[in-house]
Structure formats: C-alpha cells, structure tokens
N, C-alpha and C. Protein backbone atom coordinates (compact mmCIF):
# COMPACT_ATOMS: atom_id res chain seq x y z
N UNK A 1 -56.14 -19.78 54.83
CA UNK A 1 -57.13 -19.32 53.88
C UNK A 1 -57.05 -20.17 52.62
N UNK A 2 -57.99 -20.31 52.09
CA UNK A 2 -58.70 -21.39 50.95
C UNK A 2 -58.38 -20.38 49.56
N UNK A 3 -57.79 -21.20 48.49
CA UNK A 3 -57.91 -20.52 47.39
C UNK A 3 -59.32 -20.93 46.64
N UNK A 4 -59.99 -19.56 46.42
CA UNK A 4 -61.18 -19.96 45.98
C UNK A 4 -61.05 -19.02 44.47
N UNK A 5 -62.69 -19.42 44.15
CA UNK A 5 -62.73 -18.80 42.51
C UNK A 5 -62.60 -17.49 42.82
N UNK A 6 -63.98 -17.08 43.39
CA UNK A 6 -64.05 -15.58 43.76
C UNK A 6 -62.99 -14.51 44.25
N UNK A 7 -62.50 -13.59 43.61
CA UNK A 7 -61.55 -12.90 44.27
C UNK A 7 -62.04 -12.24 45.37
N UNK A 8 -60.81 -11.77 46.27
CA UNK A 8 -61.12 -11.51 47.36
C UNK A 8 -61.50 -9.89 47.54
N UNK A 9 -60.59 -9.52 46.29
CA UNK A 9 -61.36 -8.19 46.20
C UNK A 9 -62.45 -7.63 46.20
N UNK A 10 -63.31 -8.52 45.70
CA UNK A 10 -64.94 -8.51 45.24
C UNK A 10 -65.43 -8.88 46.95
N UNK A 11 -65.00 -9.51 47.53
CA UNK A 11 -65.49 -9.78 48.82
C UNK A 11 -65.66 -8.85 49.85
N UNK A 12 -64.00 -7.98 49.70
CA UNK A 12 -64.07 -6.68 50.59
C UNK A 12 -64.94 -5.79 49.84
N UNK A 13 -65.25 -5.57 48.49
CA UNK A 13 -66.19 -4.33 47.95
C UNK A 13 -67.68 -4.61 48.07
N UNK A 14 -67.80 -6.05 48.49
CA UNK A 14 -69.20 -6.27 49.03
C UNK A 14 -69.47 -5.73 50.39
N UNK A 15 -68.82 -6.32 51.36
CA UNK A 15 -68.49 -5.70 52.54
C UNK A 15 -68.38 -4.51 52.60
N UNK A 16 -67.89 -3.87 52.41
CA UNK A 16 -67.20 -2.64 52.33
C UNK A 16 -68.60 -1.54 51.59
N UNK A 17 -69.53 -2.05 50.78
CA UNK A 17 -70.42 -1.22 50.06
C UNK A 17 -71.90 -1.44 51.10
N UNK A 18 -71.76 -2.54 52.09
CA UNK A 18 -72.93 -2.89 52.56
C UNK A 18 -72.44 -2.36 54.30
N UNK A 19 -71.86 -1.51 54.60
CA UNK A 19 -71.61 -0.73 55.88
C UNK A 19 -70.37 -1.33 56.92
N UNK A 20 -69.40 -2.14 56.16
CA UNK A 20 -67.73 -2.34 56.83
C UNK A 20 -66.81 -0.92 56.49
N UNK A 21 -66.53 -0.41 57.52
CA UNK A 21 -65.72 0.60 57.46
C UNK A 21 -64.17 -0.32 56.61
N UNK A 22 -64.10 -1.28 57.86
CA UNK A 22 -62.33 -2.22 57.29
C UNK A 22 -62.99 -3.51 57.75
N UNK A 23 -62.24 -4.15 56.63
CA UNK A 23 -62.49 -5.57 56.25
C UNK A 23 -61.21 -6.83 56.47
N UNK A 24 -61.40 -7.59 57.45
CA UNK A 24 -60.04 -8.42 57.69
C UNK A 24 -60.03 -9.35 56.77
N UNK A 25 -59.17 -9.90 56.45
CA UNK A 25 -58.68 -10.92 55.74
C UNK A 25 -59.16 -12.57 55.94
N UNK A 26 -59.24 -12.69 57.23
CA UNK A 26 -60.62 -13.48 57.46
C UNK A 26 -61.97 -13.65 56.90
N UNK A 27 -62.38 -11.92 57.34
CA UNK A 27 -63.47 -12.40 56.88
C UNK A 27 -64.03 -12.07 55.52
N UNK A 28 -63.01 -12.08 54.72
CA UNK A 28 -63.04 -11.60 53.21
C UNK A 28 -63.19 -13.20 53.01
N UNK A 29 -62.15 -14.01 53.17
CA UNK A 29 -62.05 -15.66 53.00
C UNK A 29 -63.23 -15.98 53.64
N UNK A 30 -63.78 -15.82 54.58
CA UNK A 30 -65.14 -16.66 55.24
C UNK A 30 -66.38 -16.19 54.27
N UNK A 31 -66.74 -15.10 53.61
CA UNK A 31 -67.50 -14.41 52.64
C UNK A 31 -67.19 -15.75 51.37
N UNK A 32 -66.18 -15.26 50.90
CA UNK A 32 -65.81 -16.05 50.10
C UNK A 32 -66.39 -17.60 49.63
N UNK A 33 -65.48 -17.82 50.75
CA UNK A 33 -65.92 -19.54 51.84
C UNK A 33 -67.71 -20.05 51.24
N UNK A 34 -68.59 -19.30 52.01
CA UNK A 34 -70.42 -19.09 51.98
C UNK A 34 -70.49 -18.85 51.01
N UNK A 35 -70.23 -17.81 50.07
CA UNK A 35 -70.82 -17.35 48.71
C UNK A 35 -70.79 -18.63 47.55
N UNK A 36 -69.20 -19.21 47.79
CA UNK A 36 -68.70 -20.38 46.78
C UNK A 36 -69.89 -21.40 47.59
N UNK A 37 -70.17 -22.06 48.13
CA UNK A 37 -70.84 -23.07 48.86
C UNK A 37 -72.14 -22.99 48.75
N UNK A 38 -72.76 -21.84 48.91
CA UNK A 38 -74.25 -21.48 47.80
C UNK A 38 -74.24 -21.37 46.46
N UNK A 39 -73.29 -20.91 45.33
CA UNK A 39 -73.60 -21.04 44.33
C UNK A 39 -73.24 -22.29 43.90
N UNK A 40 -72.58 -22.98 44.41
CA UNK A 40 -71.99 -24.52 44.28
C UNK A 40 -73.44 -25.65 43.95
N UNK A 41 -74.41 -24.65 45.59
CA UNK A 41 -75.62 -25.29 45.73
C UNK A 41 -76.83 -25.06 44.56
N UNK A 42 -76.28 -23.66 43.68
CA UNK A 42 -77.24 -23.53 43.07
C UNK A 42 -76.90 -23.91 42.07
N UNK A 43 -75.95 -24.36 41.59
CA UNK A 43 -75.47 -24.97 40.36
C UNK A 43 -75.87 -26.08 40.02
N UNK A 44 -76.04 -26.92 41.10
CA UNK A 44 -76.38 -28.06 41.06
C UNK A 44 -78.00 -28.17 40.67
N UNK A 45 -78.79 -27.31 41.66
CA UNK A 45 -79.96 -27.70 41.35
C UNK A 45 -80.38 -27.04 39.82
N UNK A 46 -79.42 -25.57 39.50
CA UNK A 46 -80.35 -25.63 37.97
C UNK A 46 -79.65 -26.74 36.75
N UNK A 47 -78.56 -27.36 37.21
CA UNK A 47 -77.93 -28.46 36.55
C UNK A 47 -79.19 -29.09 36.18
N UNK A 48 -79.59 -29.58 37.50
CA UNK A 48 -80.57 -30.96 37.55
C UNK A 48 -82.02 -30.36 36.72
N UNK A 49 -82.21 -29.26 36.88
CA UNK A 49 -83.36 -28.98 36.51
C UNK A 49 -83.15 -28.90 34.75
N UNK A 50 -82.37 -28.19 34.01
CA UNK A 50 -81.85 -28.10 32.67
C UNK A 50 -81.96 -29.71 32.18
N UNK A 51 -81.53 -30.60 33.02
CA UNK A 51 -81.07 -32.05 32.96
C UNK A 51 -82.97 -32.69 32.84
N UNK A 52 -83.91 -32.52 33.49
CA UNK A 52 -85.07 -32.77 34.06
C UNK A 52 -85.78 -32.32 32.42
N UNK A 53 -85.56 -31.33 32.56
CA UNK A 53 -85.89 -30.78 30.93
C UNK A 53 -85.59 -31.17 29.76
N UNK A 54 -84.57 -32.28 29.41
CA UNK A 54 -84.20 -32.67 28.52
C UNK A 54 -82.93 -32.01 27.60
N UNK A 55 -82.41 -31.12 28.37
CA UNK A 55 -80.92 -29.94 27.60
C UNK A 55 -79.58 -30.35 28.24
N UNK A 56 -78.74 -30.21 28.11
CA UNK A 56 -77.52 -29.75 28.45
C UNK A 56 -77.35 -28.82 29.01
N UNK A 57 -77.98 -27.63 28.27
CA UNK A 57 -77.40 -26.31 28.66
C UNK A 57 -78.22 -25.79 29.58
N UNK A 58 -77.32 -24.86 30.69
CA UNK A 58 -78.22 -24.50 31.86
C UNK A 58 -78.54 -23.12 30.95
N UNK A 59 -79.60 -22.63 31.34
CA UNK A 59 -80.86 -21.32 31.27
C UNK A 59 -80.80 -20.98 32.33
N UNK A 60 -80.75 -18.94 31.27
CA UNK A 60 -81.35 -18.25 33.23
C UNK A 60 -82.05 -18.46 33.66
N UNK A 61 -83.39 -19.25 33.25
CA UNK A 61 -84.49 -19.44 33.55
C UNK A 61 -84.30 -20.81 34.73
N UNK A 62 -83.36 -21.37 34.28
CA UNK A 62 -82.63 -22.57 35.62
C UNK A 62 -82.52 -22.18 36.58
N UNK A 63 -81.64 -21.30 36.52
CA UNK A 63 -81.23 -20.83 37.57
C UNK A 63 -82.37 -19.78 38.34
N UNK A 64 -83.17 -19.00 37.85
CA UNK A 64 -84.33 -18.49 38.70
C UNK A 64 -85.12 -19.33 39.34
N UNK A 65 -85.41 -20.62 38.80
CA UNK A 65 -86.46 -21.81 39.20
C UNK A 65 -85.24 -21.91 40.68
N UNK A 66 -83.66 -22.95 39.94
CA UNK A 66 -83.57 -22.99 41.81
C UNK A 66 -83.45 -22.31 42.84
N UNK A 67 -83.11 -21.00 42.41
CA UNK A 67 -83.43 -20.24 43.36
C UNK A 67 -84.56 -20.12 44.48
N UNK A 68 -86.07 -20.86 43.71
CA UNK A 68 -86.94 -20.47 44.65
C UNK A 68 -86.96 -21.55 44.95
C-alpha cells in the first residue's frame, strides 16, 4: 500500500456511508489510489486554466470550469 495524502480513514467513511457494511484495507488504498489520480487530474487542468487567464492563483471558479 501507497502512502498517499488522503487518509484512509476518510476512504472507509466514504465507503462505509455509500452501502459497505466492512471495508478492507485494500480497498480503502485502491479508493485512495483513484481519488488522488483524479484530483491530481483536476489540478492540473484548473492550474492551466487560472494560468490561461493571466493569475497565479487557482479560483473555485477553476476548478468548476475543469470539471466540465
């Protein structure tokens, strides 16, 4: 298992709130794993977009644009 940002706690209470009775340790790290690897993805694009705009600073408004 990968040390990631996200704790793993937050992984089983996702799981766990969206219909997992018990949650392995696997797949708390594989959650994990996907969640870091999409926001990784979305970081980037409202980076670029903040960047496109002429700022530094990313906006929620960045981040709603890459989203869609």
């Amino acid at each position: 298992m990968g040390d990631g940002i996200l704790p793993l706690a937050a992984m089983e209470k996702i799981l766990k709130n969206n219909g997992a009775a018990r949650v392995s340790a696997d797949a708390k790290d594989a959650l994990r794993i996907a969640l870091e690897d999409e926001a990784r993805k979305l970081a980037e694009k409202a980076s670029q977009i903040a960047k496109h705009a002429g700022r530094t600073t990313v906006k929620e408004e960045d981040i709603r644009l890459a989203l869609k």
